[in-house]
N, C-alpha and C. Protein backbone atom coordinates (compact mmCIF):
# COMPACT_ATOMS: atom_id res chain seq x y z
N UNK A 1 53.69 16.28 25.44
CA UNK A 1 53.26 14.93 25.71
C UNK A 1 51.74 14.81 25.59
N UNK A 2 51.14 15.82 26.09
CA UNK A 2 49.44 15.75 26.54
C UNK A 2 48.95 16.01 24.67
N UNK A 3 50.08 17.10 23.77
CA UNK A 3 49.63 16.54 22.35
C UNK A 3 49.33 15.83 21.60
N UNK A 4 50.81 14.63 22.06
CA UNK A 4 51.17 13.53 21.44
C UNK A 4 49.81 12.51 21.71
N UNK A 5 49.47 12.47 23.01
CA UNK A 5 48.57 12.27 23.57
C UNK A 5 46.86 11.94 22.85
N UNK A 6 46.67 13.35 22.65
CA UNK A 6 45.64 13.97 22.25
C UNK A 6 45.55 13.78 20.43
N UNK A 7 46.74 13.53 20.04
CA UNK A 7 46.81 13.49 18.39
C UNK A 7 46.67 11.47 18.43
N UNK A 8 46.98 11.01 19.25
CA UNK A 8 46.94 9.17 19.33
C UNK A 8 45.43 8.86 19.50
N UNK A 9 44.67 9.81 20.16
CA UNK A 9 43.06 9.54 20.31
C UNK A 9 42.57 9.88 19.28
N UNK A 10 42.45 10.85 18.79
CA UNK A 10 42.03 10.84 17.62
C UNK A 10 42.56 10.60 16.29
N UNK A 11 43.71 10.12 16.22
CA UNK A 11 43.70 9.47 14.93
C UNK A 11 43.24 8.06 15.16
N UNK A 12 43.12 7.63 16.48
CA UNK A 12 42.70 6.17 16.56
C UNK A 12 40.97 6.18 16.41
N UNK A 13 40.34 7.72 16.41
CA UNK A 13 38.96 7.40 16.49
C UNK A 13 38.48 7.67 15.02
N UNK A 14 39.45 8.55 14.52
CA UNK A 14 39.14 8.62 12.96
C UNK A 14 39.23 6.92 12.28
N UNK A 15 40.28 6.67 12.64
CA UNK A 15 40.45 4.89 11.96
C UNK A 15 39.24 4.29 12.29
N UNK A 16 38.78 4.41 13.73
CA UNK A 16 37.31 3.62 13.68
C UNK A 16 36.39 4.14 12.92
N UNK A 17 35.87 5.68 13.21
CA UNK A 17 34.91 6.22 11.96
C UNK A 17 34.91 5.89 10.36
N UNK A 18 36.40 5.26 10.53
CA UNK A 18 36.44 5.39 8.91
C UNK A 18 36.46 3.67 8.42
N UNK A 19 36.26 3.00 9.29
CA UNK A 19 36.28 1.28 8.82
C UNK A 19 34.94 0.90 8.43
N UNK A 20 35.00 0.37 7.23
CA UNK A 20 33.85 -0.02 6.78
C UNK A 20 32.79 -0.63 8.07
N UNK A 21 31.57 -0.03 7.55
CA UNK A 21 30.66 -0.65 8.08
C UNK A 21 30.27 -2.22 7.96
N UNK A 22 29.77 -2.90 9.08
CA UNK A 22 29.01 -3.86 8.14
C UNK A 22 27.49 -3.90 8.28
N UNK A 23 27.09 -5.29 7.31
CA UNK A 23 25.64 -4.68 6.87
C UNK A 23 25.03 -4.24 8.15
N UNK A 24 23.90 -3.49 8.42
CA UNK A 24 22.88 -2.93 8.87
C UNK A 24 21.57 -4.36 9.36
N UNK A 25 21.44 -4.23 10.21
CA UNK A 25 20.19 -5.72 10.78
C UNK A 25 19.29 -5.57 9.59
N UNK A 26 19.27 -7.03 8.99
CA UNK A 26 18.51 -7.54 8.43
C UNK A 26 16.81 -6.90 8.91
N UNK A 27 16.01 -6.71 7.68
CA UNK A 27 14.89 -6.20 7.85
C UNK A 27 14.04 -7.81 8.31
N UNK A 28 13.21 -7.35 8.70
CA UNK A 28 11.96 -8.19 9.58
C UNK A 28 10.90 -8.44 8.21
N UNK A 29 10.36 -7.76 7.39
CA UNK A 29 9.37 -8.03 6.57
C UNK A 29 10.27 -7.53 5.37
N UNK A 30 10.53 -8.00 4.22
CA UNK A 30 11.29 -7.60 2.91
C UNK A 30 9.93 -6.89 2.14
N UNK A 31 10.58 -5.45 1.79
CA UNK A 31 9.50 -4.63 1.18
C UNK A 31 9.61 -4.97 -0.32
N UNK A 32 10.06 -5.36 -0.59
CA UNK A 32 10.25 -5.94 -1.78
C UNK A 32 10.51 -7.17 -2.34
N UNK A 33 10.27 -7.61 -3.43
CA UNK A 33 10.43 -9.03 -4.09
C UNK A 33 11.35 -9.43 -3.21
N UNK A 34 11.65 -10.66 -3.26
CA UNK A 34 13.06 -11.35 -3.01
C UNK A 34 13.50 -12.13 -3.82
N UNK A 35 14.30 -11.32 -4.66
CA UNK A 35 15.19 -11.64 -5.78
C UNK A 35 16.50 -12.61 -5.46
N UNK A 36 17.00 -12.66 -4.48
CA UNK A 36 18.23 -12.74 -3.93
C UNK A 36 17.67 -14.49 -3.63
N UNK A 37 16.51 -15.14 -2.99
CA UNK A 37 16.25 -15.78 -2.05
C UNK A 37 15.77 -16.62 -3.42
N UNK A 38 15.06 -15.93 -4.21
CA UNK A 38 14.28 -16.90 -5.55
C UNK A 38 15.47 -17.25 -6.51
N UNK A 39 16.72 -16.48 -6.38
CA UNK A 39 17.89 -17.01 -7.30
C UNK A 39 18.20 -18.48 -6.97
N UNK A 40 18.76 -18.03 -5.29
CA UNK A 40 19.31 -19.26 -4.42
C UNK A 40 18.29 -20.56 -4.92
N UNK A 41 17.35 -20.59 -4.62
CA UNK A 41 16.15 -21.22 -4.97
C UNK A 41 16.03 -21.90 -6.30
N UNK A 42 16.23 -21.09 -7.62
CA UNK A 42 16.29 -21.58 -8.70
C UNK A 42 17.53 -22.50 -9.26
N UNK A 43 18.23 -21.50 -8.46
CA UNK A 43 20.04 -22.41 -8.91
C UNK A 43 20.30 -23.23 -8.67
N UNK A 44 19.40 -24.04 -6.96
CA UNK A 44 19.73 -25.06 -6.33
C UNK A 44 18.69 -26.07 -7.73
N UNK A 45 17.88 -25.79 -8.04
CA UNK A 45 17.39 -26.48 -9.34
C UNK A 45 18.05 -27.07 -10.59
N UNK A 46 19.09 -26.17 -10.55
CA UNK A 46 19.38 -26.34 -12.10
C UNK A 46 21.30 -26.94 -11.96
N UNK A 47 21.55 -26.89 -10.80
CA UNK A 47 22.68 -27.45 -10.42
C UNK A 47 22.94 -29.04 -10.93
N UNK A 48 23.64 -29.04 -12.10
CA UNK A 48 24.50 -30.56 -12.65
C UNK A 48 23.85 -29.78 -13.92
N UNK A 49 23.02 -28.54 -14.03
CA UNK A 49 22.19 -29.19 -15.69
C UNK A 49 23.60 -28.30 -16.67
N UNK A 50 23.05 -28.38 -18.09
CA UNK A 50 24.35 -27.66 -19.09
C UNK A 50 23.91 -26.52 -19.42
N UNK A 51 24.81 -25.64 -19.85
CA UNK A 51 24.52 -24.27 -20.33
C UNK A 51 25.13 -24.29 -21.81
N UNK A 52 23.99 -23.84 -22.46
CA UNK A 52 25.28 -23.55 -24.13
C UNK A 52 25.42 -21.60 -23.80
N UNK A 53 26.57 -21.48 -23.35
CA UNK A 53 26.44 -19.93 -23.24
C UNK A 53 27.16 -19.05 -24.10
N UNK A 54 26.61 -17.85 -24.58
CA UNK A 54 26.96 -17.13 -25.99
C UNK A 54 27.46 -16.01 -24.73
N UNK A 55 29.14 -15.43 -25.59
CA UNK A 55 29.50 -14.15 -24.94
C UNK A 55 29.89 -13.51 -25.88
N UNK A 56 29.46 -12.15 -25.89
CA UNK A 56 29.87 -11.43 -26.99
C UNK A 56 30.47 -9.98 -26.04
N UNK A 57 32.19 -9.89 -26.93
CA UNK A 57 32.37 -8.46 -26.31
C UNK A 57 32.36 -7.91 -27.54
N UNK A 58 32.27 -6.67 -27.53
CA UNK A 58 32.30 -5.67 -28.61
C UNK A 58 32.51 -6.12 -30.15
N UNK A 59 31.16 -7.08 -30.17
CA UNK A 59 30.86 -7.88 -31.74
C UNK A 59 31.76 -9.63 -31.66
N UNK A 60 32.69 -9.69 -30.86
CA UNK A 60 33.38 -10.95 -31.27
C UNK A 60 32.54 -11.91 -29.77
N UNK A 61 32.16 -12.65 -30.62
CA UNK A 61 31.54 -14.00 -30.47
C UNK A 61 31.74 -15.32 -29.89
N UNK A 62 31.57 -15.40 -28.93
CA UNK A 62 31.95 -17.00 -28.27
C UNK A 62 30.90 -18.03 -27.73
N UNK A 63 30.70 -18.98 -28.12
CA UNK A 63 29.47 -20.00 -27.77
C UNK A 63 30.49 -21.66 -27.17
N UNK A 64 29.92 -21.52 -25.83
CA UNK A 64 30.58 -22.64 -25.23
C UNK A 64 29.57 -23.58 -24.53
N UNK A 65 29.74 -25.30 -24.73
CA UNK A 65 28.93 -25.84 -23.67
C UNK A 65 29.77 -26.27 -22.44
N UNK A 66 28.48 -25.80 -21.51
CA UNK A 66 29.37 -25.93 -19.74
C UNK A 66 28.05 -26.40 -18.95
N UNK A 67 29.21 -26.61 -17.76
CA UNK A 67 28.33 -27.36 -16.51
C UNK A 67 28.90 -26.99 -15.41
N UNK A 68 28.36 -26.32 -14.63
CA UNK A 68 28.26 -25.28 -13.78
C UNK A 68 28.38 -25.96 -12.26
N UNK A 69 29.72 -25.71 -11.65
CA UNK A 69 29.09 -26.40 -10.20
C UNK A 69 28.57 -25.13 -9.61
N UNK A 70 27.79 -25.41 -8.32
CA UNK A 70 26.56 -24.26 -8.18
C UNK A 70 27.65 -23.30 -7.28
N UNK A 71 28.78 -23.23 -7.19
CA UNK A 71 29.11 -21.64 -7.00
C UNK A 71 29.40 -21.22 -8.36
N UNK A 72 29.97 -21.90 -8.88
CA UNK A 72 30.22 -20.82 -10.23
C UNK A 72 28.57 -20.45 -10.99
N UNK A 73 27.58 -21.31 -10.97
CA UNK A 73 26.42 -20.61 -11.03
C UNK A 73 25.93 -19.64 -10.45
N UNK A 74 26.41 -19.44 -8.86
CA UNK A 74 26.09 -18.47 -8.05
C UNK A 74 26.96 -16.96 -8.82
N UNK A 75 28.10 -17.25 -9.47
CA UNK A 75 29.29 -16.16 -9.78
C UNK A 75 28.31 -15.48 -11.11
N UNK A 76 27.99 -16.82 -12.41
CA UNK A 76 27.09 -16.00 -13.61
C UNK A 76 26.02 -15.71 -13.42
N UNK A 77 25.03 -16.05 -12.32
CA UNK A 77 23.79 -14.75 -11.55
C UNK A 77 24.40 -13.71 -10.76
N UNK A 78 25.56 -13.20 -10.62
CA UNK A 78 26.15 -12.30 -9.52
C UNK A 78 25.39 -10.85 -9.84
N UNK A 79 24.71 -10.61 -11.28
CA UNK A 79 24.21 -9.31 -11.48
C UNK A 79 22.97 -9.51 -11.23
N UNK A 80 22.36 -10.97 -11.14
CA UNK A 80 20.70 -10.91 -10.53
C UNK A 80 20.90 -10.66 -9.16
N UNK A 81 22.09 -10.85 -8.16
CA UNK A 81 21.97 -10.91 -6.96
C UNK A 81 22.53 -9.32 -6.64
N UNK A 82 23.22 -8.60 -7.79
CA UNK A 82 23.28 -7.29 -7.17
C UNK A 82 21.86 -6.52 -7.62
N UNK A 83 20.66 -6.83 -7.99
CA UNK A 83 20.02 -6.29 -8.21
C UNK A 83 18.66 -6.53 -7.44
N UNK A 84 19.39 -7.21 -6.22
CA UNK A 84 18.36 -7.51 -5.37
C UNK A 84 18.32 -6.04 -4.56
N UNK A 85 17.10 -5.47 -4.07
CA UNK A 85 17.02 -4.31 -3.71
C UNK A 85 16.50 -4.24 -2.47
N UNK A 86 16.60 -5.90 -1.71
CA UNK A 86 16.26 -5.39 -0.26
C UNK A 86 17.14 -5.32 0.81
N UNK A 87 17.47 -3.83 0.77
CA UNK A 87 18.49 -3.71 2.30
C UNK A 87 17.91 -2.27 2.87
N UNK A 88 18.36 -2.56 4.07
CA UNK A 88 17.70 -1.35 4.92
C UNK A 88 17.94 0.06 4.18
N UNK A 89 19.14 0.45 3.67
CA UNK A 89 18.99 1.28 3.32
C UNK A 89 18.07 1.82 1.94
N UNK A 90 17.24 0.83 1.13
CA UNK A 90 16.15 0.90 -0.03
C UNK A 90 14.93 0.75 0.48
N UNK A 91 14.71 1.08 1.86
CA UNK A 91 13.55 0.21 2.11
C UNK A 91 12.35 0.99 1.75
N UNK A 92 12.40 2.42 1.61
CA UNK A 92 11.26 3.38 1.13
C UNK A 92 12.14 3.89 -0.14
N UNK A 93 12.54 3.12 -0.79
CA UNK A 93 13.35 3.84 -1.93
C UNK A 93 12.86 3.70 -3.59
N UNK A 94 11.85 2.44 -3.54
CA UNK A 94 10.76 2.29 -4.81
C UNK A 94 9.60 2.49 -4.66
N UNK A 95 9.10 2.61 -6.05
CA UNK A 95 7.80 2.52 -5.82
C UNK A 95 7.44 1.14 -6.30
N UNK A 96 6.12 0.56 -6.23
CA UNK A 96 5.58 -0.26 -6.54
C UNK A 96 4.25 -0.41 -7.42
N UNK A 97 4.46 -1.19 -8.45
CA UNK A 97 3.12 -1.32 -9.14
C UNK A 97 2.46 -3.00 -9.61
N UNK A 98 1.26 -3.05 -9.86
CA UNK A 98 1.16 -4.50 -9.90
C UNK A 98 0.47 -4.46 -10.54
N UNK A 99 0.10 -5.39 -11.78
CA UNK A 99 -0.90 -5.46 -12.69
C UNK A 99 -1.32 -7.21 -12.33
N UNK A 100 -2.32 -7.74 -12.94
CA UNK A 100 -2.76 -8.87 -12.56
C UNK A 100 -1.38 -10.02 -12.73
N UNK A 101 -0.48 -9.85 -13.49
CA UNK A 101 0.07 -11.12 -13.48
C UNK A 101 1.58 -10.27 -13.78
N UNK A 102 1.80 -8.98 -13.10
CA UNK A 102 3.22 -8.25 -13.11
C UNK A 102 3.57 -7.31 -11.86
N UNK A 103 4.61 -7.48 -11.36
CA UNK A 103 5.03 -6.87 -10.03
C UNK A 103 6.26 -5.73 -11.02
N UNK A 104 6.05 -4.56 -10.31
CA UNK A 104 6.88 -3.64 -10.58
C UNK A 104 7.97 -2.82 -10.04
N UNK A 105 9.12 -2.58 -9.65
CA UNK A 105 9.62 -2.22 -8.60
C UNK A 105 10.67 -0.86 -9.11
N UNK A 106 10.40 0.28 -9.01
CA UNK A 106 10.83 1.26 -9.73
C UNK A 106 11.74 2.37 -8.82
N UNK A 107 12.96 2.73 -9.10
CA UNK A 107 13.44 3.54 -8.03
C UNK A 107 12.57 4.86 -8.36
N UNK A 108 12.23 5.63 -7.02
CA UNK A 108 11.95 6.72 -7.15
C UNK A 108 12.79 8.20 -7.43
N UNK A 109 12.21 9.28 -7.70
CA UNK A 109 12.91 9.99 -8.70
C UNK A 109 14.28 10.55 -7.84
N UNK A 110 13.66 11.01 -6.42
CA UNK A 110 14.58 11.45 -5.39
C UNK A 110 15.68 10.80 -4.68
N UNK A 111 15.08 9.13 -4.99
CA UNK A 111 16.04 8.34 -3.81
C UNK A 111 17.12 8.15 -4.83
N UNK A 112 18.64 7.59 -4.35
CA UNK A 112 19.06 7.12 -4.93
C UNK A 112 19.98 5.74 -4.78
N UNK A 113 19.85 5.00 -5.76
CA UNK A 113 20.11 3.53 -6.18
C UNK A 113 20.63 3.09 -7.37
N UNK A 114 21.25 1.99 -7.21
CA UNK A 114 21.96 2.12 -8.78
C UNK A 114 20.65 0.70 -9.37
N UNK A 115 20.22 0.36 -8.66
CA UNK A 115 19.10 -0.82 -9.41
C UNK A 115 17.81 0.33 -9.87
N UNK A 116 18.08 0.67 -11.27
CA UNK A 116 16.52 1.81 -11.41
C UNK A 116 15.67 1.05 -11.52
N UNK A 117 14.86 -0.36 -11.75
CA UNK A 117 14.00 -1.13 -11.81
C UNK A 117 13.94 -2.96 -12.12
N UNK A 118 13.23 -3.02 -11.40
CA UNK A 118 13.37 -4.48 -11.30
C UNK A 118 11.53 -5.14 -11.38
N UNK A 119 11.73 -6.23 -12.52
CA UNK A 119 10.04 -6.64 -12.79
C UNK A 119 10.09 -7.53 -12.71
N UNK A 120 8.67 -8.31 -12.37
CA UNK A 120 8.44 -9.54 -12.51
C UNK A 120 7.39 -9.84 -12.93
N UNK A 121 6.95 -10.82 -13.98
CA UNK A 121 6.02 -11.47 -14.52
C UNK A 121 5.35 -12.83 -13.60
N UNK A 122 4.23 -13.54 -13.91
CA UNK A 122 3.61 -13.93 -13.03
C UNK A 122 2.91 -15.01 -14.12
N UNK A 123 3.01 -16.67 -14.26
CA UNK A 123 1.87 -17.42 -14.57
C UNK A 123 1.71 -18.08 -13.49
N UNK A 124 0.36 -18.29 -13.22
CA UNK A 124 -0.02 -19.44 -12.39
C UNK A 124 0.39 -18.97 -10.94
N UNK A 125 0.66 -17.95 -10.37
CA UNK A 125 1.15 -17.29 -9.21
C UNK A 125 2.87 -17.58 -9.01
N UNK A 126 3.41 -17.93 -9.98
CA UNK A 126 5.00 -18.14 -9.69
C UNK A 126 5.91 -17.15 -10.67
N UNK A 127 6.81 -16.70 -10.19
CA UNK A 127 7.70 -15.70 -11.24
C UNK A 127 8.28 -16.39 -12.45
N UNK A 128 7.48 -16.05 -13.70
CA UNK A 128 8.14 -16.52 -15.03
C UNK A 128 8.93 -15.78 -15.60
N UNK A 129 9.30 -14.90 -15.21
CA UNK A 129 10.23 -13.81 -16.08
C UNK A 129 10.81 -12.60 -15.27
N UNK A 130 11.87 -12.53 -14.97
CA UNK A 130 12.36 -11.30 -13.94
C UNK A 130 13.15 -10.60 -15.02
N UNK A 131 13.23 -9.02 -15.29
CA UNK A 131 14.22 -8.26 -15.57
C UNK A 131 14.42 -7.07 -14.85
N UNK A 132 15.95 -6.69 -14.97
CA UNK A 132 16.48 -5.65 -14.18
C UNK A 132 16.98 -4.32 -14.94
N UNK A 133 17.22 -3.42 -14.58
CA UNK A 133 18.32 -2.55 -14.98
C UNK A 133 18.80 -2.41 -13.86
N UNK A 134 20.23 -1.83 -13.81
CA UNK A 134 20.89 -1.49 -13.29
C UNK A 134 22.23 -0.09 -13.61
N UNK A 135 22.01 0.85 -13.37
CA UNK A 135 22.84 2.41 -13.83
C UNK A 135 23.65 2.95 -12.88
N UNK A 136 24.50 2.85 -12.99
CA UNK A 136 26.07 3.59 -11.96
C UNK A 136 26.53 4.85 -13.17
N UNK A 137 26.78 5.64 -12.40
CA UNK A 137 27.17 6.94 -13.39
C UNK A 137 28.27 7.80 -12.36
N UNK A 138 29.93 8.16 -12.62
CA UNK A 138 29.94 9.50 -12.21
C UNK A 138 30.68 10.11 -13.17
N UNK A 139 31.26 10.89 -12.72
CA UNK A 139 32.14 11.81 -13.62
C UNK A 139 32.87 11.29 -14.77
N UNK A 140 33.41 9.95 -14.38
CA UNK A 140 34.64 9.26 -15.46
C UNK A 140 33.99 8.64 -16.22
N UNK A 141 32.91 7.51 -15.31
CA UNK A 141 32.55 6.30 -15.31
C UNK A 141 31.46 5.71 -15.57
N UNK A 142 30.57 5.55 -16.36
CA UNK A 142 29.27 5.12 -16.42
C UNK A 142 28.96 3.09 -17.37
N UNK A 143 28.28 2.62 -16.32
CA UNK A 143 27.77 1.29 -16.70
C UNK A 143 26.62 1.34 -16.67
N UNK A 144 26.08 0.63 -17.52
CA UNK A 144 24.38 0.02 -17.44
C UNK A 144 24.34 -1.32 -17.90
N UNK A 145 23.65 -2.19 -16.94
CA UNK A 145 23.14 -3.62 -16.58
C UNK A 145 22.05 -4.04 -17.13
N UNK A 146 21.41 -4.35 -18.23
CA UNK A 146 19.87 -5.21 -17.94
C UNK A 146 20.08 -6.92 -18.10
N UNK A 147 18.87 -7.35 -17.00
CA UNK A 147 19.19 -8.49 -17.20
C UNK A 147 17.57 -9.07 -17.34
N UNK A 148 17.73 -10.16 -17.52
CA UNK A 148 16.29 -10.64 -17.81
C UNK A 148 16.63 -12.47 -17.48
N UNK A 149 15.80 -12.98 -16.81
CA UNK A 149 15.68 -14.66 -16.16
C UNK A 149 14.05 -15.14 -17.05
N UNK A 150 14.56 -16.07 -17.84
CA UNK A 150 13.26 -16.91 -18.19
C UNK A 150 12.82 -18.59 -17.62
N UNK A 151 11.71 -18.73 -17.11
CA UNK A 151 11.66 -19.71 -16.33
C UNK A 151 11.06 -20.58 -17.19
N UNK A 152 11.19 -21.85 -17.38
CA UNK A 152 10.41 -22.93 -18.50
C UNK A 152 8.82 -23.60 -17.31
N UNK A 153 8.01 -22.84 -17.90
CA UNK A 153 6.80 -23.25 -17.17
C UNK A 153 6.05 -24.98 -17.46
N UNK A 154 6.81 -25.68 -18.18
CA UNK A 154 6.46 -26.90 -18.13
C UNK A 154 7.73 -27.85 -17.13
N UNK A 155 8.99 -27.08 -16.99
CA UNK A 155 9.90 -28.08 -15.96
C UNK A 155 10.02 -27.05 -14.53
N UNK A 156 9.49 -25.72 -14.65
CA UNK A 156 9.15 -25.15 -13.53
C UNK A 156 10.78 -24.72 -13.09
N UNK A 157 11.89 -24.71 -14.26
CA UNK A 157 13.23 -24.49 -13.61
C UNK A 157 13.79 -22.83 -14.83
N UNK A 158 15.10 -22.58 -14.58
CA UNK A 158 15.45 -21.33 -14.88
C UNK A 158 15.34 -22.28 -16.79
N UNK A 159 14.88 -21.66 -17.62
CA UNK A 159 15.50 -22.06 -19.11
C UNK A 159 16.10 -21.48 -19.90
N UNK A 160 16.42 -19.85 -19.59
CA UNK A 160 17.72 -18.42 -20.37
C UNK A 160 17.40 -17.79 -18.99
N UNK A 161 18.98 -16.91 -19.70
CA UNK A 161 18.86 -15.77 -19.24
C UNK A 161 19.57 -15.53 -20.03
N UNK A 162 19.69 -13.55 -19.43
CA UNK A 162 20.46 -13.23 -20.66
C UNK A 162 20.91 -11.81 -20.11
N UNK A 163 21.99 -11.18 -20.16
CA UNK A 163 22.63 -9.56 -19.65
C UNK A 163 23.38 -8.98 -20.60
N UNK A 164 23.07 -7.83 -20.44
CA UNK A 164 23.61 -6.81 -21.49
C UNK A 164 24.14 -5.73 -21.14
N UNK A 165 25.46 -5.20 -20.91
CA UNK A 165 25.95 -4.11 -19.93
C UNK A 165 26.89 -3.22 -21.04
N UNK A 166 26.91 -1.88 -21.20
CA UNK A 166 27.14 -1.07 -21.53
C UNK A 166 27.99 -0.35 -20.39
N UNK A 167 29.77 -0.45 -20.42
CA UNK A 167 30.77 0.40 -20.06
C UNK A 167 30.95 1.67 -20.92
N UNK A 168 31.19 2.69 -19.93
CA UNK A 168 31.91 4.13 -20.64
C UNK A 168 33.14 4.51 -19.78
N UNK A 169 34.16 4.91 -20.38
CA UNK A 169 35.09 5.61 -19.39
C UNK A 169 35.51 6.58 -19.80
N UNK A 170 35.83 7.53 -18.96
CA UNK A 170 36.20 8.73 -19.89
C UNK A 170 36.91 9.05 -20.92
N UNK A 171 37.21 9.62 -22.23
CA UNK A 171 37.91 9.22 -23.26
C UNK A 171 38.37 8.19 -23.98
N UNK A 172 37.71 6.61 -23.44
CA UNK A 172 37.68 5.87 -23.54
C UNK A 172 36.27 5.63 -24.81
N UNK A 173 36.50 4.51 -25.26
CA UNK A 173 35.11 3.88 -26.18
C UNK A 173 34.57 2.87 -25.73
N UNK A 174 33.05 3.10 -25.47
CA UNK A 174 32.29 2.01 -24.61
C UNK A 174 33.10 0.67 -24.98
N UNK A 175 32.49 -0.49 -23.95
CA UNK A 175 32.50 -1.37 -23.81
C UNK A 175 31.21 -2.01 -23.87
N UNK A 176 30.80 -3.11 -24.96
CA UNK A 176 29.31 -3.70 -25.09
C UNK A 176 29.89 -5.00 -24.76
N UNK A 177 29.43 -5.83 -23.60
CA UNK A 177 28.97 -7.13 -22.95
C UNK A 177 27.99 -7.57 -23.10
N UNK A 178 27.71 -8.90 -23.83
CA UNK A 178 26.45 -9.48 -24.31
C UNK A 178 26.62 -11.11 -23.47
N UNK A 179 25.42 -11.57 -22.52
CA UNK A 179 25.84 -13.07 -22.35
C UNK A 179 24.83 -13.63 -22.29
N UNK A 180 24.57 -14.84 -22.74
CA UNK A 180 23.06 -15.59 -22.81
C UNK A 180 23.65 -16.61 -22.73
N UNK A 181 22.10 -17.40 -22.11
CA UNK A 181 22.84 -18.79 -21.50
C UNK A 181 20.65 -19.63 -21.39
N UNK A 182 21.18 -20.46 -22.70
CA UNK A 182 19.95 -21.56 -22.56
C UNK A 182 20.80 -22.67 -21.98
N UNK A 183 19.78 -23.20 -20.73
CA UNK A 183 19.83 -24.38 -20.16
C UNK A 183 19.34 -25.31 -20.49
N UNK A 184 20.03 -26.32 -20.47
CA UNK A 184 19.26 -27.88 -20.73
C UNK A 184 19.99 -28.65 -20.38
């Protein structure tokens, strides 16, 4: 009985050890850009406008015009928002560099992250141009992400973007994802 016992506690404490976490308290000062906060920000901008958007999988070609209600805009930035890199656990995990009108945000060699770098360009003190990579790799499985946001500095709103992701699977033959999207 005192087994039966003893085997009910701990499989009930393993089930807790083993339930996902959730996030970790929000940081107090973001050590980094805020990518995540300038999306929200831009999208709420461009919400009613049209997209002519080009998708290309592995060479075949599709160009559609659309109009986006702002979650499904929130869904085709979903790789700018995974490439936001501020959570507690990145918080000493880049380095940083800045040139007069470019912010740099680079994973370092030791830490690890699947966002290896994230930039931003700068006219007039506002972000005109963000690009990312993004690299997941294991044994089977390897993807790579770049993305790039262009801002139209005369309407001050998003005017392309554009992502390019490279699948591998094991014995498998990549997968090339191409998507661009001018707004107007």
């Amino acid at each position: 009985m005192k087994l039966r016992h003893y085997f009910a506690v701990l499989l009930f404490g393993g089930a807790i050890g083993c339930s996902p976490s959730t996030e970790g308290p929000a940081l107090e000062k973001l050590p980094y850009f805020d990518l995540k906060s300038f999306i929200n920000l831009e999208l709420s901008e461009i919400e009613g406008d049209s997209v002519l958007k080009t998708s290309e999988i592995n060479g075949e070609e599709q160009v559609v015009d659309l109009r986006y209600t702002s979650k499904e805009w929130q869904e085709e930035f979903s790789a700018f928002y995974e490439a936001d890199i501020n959570v507690p656990s990145l918080a000493s995990s880049y380095s940083t560099r800045t040139t007069p009108d470019q912010l740099i945000h680079e994973l370092l060699p030791e830490a690890k992250g699947k966002v290896k770098e994230l930039s931003i360009r700068y006219v007039q003190n506002y972000p005109s141009w963000v690009t990312f990579k993004i690299k997941d790799e294991n044994l089977f499985y390897s993807t790579t992400t770049l993305g790039e946001l262009f801002m139209n500095q005369a309407t001050g709103k998003i005017d392309q973007y554009k992502l390019e992701t490279t699948q591998k699977v094991l014995f498998l033959s990549p997968t090339h994802i191409k998507i661009s999207g001018v707004i107007h």
